[in-house]
N, C-alpha and C. Protein backbone atom coordinates (compact mmCIF):
# COMPACT_ATOMS: atom_id res chain seq x y z
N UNK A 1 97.57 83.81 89.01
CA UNK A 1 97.37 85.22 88.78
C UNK A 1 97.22 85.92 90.13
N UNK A 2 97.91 86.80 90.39
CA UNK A 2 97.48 87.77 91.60
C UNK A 2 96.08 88.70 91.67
N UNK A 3 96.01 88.41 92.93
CA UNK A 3 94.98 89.22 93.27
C UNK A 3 95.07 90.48 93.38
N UNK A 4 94.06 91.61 93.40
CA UNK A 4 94.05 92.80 93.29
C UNK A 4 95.16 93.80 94.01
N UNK A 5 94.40 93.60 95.41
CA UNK A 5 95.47 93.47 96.88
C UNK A 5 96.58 93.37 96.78
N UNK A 6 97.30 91.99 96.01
CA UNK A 6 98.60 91.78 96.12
C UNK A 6 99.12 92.79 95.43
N UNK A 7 98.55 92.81 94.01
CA UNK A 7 99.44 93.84 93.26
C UNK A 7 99.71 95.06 93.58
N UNK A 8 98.39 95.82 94.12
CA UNK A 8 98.69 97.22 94.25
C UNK A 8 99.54 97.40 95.75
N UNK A 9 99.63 96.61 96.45
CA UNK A 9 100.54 96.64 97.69
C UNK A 9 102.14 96.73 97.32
N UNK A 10 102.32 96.61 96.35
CA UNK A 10 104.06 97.03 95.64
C UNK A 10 104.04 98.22 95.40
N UNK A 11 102.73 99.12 95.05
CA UNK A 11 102.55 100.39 94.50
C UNK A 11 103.18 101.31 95.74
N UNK A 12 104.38 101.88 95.61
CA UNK A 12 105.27 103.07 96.50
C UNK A 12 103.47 103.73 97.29
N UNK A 13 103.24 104.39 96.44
CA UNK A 13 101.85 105.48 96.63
C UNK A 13 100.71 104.78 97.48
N UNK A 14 100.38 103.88 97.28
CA UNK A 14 99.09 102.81 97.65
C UNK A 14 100.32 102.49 98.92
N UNK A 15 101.23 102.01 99.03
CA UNK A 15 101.60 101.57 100.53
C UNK A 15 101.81 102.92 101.60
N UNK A 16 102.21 104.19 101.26
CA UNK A 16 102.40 104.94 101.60
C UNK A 16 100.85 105.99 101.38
N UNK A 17 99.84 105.49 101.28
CA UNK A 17 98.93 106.67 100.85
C UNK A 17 98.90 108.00 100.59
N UNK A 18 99.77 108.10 99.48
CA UNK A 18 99.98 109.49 98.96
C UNK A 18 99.45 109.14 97.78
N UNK A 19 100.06 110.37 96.86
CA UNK A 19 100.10 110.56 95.63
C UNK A 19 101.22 111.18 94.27
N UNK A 20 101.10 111.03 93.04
CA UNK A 20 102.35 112.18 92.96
C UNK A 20 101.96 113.46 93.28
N UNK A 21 102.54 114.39 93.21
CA UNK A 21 102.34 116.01 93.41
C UNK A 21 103.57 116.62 92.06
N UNK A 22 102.88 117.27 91.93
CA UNK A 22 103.64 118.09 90.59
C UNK A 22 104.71 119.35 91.08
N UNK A 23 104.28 119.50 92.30
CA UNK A 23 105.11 120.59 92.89
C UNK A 23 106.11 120.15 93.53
N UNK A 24 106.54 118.70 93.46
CA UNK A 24 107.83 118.06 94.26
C UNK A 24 108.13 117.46 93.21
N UNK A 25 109.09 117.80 92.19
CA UNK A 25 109.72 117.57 91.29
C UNK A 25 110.89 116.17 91.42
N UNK A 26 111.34 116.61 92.81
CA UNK A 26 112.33 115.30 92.92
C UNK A 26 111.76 113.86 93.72
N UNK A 27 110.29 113.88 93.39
CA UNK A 27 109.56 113.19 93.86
C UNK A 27 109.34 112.19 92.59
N UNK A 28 109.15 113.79 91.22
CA UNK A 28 108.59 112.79 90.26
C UNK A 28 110.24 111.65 89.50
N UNK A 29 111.46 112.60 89.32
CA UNK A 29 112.52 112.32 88.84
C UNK A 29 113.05 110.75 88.72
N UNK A 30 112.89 109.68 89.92
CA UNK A 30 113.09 108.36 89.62
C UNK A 30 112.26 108.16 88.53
N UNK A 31 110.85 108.23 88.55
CA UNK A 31 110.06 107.59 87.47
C UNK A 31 110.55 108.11 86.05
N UNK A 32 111.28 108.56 85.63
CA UNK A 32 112.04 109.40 84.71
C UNK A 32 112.97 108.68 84.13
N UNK A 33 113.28 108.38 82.66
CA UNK A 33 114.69 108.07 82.12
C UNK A 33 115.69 108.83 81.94
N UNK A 34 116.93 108.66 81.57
CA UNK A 34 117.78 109.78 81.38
C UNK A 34 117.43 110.52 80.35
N UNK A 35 116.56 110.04 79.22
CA UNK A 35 116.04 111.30 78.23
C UNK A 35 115.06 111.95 78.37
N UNK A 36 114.23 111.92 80.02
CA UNK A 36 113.11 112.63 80.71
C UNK A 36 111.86 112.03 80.20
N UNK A 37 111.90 110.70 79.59
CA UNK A 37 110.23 110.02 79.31
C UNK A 37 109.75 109.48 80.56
N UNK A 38 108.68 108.95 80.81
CA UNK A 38 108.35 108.32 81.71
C UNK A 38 108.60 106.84 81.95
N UNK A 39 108.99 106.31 82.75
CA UNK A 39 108.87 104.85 82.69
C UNK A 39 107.62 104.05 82.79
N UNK A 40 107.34 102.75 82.48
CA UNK A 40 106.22 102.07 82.06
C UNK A 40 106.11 101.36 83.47
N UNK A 41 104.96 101.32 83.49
CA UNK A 41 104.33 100.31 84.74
C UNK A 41 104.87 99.07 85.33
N UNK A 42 105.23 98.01 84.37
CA UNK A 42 106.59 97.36 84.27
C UNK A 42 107.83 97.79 85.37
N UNK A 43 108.06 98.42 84.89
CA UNK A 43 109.48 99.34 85.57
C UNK A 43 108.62 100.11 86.87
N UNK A 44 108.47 100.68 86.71
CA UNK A 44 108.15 101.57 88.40
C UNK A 44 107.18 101.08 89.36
N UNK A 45 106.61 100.24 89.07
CA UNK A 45 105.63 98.81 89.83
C UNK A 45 104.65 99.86 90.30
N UNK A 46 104.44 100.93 89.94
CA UNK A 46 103.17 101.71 90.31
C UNK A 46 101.72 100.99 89.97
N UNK A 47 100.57 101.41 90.37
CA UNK A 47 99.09 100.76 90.48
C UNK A 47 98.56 101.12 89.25
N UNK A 48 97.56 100.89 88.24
CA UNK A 48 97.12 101.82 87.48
C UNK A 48 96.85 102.90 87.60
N UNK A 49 96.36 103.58 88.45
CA UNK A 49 95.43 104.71 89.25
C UNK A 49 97.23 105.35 89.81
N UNK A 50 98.14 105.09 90.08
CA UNK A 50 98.86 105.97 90.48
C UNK A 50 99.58 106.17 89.28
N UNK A 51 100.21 104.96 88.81
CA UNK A 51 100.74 105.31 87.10
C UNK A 51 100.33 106.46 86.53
N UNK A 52 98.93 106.43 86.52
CA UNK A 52 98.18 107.76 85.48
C UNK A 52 98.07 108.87 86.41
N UNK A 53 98.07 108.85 87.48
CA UNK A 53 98.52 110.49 88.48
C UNK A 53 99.55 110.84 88.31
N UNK A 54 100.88 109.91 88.46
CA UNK A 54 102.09 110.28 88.08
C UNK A 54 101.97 110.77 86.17
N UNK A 55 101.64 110.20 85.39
CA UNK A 55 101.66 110.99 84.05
C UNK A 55 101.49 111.98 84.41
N UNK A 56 100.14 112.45 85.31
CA UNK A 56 99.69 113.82 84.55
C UNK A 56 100.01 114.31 85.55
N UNK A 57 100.99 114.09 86.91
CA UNK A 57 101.81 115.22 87.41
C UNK A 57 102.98 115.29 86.71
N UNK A 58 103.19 114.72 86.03
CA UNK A 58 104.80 114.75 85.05
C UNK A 58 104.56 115.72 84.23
N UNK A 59 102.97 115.58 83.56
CA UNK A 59 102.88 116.56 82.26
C UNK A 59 103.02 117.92 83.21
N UNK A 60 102.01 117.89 83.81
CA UNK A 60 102.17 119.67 84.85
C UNK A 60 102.86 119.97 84.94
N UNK A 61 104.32 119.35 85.61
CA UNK A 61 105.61 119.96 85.93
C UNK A 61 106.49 120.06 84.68
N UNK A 62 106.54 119.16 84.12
CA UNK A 62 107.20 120.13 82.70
C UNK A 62 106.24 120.89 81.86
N UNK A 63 105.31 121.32 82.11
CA UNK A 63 104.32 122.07 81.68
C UNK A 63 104.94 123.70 82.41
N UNK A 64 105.12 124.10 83.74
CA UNK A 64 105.44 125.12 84.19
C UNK A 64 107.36 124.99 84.34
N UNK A 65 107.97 123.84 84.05
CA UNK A 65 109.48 124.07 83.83
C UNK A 65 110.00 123.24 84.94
N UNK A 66 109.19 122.43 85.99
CA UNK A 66 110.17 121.55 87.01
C UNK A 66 110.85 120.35 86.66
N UNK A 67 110.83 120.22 85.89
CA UNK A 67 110.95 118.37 85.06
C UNK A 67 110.78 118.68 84.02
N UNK A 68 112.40 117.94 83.34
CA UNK A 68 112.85 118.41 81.80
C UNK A 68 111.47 117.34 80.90
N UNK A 69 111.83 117.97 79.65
CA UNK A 69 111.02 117.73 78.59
C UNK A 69 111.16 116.77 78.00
């Protein structure tokens, strides 16, 4: 089983210490399918803690119209 460390060091966000932002739309768009759902943790190797920032910058931006529905 991996350790904590290991895992979240694949996380884009955690290696890069950012976050998502809702106001950079083509930031959020990879994590996106072609029918605009989100992809699962699985698929975008995000951390828990960034996974769920990215949701709820996804909801924001299609909330004000940057990222389809």
């Amino acid at each position: 089983m991996e350790s904590r460390a290991t895992a979240s060091a694949d996380c884009v966000f955690c290696r890069d210490k950012s976050s998502a932002d809702f106001k950079q739309p083509e930031q959020l768009l990879p994590y996106l399918n072609s029918a605009g759902k989100l992809l699962g943790r699985q698929s975008t190797g995000l951390c828990p803690l960034h996974q769920q920032e990215l949701s709820r910058a996804v909801k924001r931006a299609r909330e004000i119209g940057l990222a389809p529905k």
